[in-house]
PDB file of N, CA and C in Angstrom:
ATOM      1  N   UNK A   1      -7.660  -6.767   1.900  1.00  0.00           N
ATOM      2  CA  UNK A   1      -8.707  -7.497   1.231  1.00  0.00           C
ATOM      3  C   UNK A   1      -8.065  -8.410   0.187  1.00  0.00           C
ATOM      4  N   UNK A   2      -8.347  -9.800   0.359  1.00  0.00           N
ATOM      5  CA  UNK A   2      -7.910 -10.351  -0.542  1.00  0.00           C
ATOM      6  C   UNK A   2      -8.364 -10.684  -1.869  1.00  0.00           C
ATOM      7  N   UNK A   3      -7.739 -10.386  -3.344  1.00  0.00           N
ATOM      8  CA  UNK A   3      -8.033 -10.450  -4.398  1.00  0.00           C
ATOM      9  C   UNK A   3      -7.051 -10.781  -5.525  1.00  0.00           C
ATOM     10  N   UNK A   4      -7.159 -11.054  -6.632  1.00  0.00           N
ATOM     11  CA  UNK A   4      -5.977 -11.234  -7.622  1.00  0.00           C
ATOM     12  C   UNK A   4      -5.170 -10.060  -7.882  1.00  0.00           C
ATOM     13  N   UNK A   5      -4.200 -10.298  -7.779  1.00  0.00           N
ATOM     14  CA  UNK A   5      -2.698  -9.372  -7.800  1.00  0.00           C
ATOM     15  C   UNK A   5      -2.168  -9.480  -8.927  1.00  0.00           C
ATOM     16  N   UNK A   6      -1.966  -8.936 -10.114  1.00  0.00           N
ATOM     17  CA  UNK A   6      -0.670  -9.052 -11.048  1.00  0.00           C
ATOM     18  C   UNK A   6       0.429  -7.925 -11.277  1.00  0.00           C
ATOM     19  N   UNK A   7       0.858  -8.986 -12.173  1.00  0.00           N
ATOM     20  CA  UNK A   7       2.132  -7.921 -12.705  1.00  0.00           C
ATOM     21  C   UNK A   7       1.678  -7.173 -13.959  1.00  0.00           C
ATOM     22  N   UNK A   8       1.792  -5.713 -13.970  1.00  0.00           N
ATOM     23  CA  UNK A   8       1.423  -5.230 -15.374  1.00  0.00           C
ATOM     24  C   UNK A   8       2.820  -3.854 -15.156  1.00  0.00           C
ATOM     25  N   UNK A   9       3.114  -4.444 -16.520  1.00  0.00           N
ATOM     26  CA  UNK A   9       4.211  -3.573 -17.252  1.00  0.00           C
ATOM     27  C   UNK A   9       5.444  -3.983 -16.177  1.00  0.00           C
ATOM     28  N   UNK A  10       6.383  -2.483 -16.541  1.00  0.00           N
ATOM     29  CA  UNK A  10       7.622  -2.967 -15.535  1.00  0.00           C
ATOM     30  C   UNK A  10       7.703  -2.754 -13.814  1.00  0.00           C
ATOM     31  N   UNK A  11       7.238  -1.636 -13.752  1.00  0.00           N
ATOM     32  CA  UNK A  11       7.113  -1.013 -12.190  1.00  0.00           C
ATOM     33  C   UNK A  11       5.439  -0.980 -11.697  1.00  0.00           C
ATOM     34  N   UNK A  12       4.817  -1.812 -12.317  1.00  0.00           N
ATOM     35  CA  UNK A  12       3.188  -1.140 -11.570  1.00  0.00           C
ATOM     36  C   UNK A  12       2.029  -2.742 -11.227  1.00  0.00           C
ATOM     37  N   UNK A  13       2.080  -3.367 -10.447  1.00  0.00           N
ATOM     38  CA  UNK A  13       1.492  -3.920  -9.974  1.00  0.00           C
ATOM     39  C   UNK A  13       0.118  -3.571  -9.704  1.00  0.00           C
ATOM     40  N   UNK A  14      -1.492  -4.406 -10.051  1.00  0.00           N
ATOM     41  CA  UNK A  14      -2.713  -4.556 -10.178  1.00  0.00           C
ATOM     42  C   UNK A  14      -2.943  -5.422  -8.866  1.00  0.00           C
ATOM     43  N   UNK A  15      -3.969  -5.006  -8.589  1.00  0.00           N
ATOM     44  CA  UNK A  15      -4.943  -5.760  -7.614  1.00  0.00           C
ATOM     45  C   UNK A  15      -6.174  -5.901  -7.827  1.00  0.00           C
ATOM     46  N   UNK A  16      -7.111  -6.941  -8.102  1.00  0.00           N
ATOM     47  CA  UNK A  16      -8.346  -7.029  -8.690  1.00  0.00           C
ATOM     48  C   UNK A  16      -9.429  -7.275  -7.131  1.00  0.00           C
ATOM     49  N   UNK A  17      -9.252  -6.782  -6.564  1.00  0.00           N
ATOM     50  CA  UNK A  17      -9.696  -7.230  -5.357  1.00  0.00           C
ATOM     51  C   UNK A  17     -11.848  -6.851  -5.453  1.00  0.00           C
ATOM     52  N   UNK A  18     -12.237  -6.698  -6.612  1.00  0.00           N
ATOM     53  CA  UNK A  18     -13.943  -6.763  -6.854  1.00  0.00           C
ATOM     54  C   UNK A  18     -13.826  -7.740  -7.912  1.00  0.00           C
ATOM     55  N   UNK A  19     -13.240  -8.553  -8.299  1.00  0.00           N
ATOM     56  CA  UNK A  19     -13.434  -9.461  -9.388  1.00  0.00           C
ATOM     57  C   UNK A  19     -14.192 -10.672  -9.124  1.00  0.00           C
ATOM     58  N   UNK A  20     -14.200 -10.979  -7.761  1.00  0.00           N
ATOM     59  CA  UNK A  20     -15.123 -12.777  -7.865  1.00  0.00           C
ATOM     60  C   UNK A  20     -16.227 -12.089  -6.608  1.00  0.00           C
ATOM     61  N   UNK A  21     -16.816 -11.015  -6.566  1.00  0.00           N
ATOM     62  CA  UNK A  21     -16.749 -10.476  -5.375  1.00  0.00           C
ATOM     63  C   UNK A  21     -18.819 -11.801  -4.833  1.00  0.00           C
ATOM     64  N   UNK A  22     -19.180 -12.013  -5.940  1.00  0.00           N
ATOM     65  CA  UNK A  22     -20.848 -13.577  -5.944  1.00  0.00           C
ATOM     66  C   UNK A  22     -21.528 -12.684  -5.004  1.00  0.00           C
ATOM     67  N   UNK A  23     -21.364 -13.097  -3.880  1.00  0.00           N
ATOM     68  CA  UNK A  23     -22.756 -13.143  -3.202  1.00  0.00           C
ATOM     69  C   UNK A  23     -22.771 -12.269  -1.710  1.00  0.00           C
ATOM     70  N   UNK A  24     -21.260 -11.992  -1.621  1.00  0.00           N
ATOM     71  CA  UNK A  24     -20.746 -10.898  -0.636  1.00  0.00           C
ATOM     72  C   UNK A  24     -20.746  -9.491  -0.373  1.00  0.00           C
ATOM     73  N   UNK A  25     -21.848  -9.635   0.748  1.00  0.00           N
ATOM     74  CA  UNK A  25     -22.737  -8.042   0.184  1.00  0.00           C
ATOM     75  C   UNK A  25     -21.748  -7.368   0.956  1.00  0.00           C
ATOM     76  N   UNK A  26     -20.413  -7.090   1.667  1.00  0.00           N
ATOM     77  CA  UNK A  26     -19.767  -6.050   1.970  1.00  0.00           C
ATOM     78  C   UNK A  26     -18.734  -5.331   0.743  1.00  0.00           C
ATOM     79  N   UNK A  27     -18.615  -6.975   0.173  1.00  0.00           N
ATOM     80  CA  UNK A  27     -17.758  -6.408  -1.176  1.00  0.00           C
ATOM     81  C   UNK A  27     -18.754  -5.935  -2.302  1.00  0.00           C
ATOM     82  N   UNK A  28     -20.005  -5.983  -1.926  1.00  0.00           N
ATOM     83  CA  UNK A  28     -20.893  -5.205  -2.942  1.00  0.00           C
ATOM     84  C   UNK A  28     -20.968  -3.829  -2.651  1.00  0.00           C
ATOM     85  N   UNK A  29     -21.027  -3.598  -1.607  1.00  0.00           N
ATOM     86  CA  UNK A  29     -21.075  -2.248  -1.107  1.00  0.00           C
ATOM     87  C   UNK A  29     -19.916  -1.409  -0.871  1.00  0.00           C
ATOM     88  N   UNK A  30     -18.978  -1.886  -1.070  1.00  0.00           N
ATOM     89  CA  UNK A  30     -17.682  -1.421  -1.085  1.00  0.00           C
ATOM     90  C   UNK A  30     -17.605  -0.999  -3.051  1.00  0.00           C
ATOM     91  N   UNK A  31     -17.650  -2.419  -3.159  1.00  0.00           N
ATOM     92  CA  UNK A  31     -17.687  -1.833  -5.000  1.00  0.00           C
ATOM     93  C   UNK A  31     -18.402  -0.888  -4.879  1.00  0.00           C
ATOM     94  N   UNK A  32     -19.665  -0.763  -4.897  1.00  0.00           N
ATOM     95  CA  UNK A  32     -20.637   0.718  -5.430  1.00  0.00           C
ATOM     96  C   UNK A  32     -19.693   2.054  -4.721  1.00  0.00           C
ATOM     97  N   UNK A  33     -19.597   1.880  -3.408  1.00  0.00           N
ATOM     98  CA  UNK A  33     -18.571   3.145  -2.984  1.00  0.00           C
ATOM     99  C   UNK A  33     -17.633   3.589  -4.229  1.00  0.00           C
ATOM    100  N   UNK A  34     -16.785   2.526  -4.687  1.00  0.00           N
ATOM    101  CA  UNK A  34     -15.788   2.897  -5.679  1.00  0.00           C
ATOM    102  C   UNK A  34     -15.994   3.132  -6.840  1.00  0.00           C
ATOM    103  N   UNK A  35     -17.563   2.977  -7.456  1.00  0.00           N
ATOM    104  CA  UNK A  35     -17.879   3.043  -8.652  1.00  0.00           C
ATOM    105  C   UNK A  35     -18.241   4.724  -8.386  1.00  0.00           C
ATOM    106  N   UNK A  36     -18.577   5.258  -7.255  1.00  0.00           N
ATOM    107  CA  UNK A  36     -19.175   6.258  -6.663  1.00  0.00           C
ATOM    108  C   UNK A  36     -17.922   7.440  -6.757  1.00  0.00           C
ATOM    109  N   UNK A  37     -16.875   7.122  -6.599  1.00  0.00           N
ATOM    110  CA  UNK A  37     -15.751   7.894  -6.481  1.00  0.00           C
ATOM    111  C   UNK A  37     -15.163   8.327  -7.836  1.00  0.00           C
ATOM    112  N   UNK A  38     -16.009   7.777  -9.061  1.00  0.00           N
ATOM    113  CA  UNK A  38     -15.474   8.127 -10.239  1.00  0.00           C
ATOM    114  C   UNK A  38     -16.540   9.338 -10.374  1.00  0.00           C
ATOM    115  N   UNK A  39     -17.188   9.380  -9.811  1.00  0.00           N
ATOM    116  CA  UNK A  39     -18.369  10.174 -10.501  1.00  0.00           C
ATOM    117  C   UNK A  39     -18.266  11.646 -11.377  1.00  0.00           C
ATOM    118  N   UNK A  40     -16.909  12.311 -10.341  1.00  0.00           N
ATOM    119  CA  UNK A  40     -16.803  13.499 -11.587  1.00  0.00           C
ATOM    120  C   UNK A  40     -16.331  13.421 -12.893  1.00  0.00           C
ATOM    121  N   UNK A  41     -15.485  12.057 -12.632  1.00  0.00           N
ATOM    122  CA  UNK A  41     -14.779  12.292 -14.088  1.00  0.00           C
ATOM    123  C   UNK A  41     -16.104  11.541 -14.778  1.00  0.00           C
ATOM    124  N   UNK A  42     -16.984  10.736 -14.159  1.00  0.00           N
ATOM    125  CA  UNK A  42     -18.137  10.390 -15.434  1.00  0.00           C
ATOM    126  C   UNK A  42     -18.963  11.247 -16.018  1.00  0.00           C
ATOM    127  N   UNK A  43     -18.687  12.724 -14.997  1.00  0.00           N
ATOM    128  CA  UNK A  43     -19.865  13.967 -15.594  1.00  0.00           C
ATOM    129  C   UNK A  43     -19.188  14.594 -16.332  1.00  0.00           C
ATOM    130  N   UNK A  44     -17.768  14.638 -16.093  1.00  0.00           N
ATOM    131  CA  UNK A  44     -16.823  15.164 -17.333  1.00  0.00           C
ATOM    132  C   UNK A  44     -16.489  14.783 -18.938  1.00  0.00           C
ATOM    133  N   UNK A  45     -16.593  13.268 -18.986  1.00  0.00           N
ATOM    134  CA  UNK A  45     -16.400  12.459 -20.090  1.00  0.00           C
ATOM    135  C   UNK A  45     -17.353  11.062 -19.492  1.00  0.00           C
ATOM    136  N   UNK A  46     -18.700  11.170 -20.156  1.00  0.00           N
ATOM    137  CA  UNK A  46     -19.423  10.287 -19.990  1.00  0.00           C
ATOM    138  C   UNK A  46     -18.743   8.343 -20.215  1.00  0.00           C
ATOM    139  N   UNK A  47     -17.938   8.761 -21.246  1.00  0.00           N
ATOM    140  CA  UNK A  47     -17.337   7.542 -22.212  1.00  0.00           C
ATOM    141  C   UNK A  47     -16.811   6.942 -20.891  1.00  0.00           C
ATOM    142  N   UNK A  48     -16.002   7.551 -19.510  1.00  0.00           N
ATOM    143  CA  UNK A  48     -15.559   6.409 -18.419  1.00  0.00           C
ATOM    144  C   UNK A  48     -16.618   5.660 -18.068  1.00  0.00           C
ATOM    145  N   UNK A  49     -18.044   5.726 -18.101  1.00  0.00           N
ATOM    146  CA  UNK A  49     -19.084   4.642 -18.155  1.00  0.00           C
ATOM    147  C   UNK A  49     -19.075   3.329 -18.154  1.00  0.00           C
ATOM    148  N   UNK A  50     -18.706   3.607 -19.105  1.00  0.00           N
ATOM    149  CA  UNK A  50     -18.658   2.161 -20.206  1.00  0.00           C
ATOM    150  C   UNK A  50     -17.508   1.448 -19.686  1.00  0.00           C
ATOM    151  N   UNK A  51     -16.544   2.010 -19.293  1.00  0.00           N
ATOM    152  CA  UNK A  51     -15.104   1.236 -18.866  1.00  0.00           C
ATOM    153  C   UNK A  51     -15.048   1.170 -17.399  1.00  0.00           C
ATOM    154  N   UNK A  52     -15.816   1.570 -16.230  1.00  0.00           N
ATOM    155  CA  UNK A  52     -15.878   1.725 -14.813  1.00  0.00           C
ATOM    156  C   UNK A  52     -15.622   0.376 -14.383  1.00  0.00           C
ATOM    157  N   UNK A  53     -16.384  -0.827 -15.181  1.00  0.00           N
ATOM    158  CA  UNK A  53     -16.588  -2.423 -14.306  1.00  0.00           C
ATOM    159  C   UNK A  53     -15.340  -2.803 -14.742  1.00  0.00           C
ATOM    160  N   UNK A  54     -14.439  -2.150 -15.446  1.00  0.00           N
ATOM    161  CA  UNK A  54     -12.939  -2.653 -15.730  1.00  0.00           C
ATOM    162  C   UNK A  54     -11.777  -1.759 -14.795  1.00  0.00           C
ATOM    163  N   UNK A  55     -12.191  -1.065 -13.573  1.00  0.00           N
ATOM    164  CA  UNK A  55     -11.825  -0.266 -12.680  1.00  0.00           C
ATOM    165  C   UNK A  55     -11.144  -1.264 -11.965  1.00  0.00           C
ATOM    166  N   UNK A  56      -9.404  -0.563 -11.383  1.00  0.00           N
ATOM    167  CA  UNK A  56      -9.022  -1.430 -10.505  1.00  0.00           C
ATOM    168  C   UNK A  56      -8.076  -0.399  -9.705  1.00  0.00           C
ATOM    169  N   UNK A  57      -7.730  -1.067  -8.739  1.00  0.00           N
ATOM    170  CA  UNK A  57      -6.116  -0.295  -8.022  1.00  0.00           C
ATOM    171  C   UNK A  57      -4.952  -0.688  -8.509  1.00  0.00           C
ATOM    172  N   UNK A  58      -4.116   0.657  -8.159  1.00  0.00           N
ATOM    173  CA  UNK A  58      -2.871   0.556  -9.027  1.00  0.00           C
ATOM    174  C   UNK A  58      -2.073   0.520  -8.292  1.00  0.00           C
ATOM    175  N   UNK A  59      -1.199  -0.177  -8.086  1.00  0.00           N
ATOM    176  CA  UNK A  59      -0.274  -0.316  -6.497  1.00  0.00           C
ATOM    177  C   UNK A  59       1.053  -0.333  -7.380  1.00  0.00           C
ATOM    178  N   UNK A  60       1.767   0.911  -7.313  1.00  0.00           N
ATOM    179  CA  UNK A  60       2.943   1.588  -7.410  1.00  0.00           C
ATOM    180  C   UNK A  60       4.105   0.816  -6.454  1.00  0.00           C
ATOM    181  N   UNK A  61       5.396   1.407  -6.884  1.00  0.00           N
ATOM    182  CA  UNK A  61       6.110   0.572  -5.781  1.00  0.00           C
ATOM    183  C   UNK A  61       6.270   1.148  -4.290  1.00  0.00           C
ATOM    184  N   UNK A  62       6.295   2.503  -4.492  1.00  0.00           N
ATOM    185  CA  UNK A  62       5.793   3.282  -2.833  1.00  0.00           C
ATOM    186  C   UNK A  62       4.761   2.322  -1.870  1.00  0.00           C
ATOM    187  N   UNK A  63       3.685   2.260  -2.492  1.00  0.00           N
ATOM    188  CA  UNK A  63       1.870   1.548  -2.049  1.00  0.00           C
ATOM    189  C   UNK A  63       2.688   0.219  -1.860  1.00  0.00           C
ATOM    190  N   UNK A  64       3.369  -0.542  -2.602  1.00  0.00           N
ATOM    191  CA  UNK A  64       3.873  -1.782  -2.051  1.00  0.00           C
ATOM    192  C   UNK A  64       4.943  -1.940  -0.910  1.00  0.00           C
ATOM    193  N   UNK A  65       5.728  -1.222  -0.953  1.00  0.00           N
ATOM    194  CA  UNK A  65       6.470  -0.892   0.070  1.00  0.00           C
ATOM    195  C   UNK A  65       5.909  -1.041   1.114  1.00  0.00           C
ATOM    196  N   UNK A  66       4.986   0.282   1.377  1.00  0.00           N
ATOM    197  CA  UNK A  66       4.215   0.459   2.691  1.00  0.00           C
ATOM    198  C   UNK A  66       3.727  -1.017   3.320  1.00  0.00           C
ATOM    199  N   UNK A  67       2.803  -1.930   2.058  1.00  0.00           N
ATOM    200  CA  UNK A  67       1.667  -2.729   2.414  1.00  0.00           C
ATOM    201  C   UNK A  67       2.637  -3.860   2.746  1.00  0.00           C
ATOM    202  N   UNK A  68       4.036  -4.465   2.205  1.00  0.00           N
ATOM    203  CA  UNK A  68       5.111  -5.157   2.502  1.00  0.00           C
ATOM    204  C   UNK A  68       5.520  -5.060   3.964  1.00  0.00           C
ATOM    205  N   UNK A  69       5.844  -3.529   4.110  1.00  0.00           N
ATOM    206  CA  UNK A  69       6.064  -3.470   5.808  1.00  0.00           C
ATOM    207  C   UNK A  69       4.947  -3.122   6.967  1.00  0.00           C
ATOM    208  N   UNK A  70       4.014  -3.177   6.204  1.00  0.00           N
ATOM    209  CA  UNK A  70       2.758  -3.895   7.612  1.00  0.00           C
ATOM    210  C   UNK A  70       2.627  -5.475   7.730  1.00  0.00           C
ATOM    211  N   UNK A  71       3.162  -6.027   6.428  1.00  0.00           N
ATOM    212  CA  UNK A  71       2.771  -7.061   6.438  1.00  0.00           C
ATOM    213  C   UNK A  71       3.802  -7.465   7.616  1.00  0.00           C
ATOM    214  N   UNK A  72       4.921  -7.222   7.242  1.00  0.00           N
ATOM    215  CA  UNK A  72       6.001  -7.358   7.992  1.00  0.00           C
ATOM    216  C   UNK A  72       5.944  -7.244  10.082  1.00  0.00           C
ATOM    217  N   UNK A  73       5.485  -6.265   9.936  1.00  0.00           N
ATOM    218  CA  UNK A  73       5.131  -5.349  11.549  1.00  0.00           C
ATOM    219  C   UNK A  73       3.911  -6.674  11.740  1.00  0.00           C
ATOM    220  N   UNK A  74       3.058  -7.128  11.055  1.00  0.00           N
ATOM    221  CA  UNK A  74       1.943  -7.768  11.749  1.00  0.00           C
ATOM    222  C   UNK A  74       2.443  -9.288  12.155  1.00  0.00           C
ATOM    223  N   UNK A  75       3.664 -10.000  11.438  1.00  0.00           N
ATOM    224  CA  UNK A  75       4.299 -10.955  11.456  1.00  0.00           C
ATOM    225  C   UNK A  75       5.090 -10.591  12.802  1.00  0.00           C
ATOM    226  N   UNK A  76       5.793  -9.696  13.067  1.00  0.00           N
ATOM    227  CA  UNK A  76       6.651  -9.388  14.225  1.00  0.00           C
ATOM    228  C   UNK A  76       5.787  -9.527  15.186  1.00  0.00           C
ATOM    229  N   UNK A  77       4.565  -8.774  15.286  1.00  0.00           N
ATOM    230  CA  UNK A  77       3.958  -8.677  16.312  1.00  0.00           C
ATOM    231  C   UNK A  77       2.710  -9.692  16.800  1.00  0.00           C
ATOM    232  N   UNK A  78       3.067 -10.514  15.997  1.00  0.00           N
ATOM    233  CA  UNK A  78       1.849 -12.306  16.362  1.00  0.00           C
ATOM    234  C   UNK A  78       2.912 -12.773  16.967  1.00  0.00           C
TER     235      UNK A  78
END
């Protein structure tokens, strides 16, 4: 899914991939899924509430690795 990618800190790369998500109801429904997946820790400490619409993925250098060599395998194989 394509979305804004940065660099944060030394080893941990962001992906904002719900940030421009307008008028695209699969990426709406995908967001609510993920707002959905916090839910215990929101019954645990209500306060993640408030910070959920600032929710993102954290792509480690393992998670990049992997997503590098599909990218890779899908280039070989076109």
């Amino acid at each position: 899914m394509n979305g804004m990618v940065k660099k944060f800190g030394a080893l941990r790369i962001v992906h904002e991939k719900y940030r421009n998500i307008g008028a695209q109801k699969d990426l709406a429904i995908e967001r609510t899924q993920f707002e959905r997946s916090f839910s215990y820790a929101i019954s645990v400490n209500p306060d993640v509430q408030r910070h959920l619409h600032r929710a993102i993925d954290n792509i480690d250098p393992l998670i990049c690795e992997q997503l590098f060599d599909r990218i890779a395998l899908q280039v070989y194989l076109s």
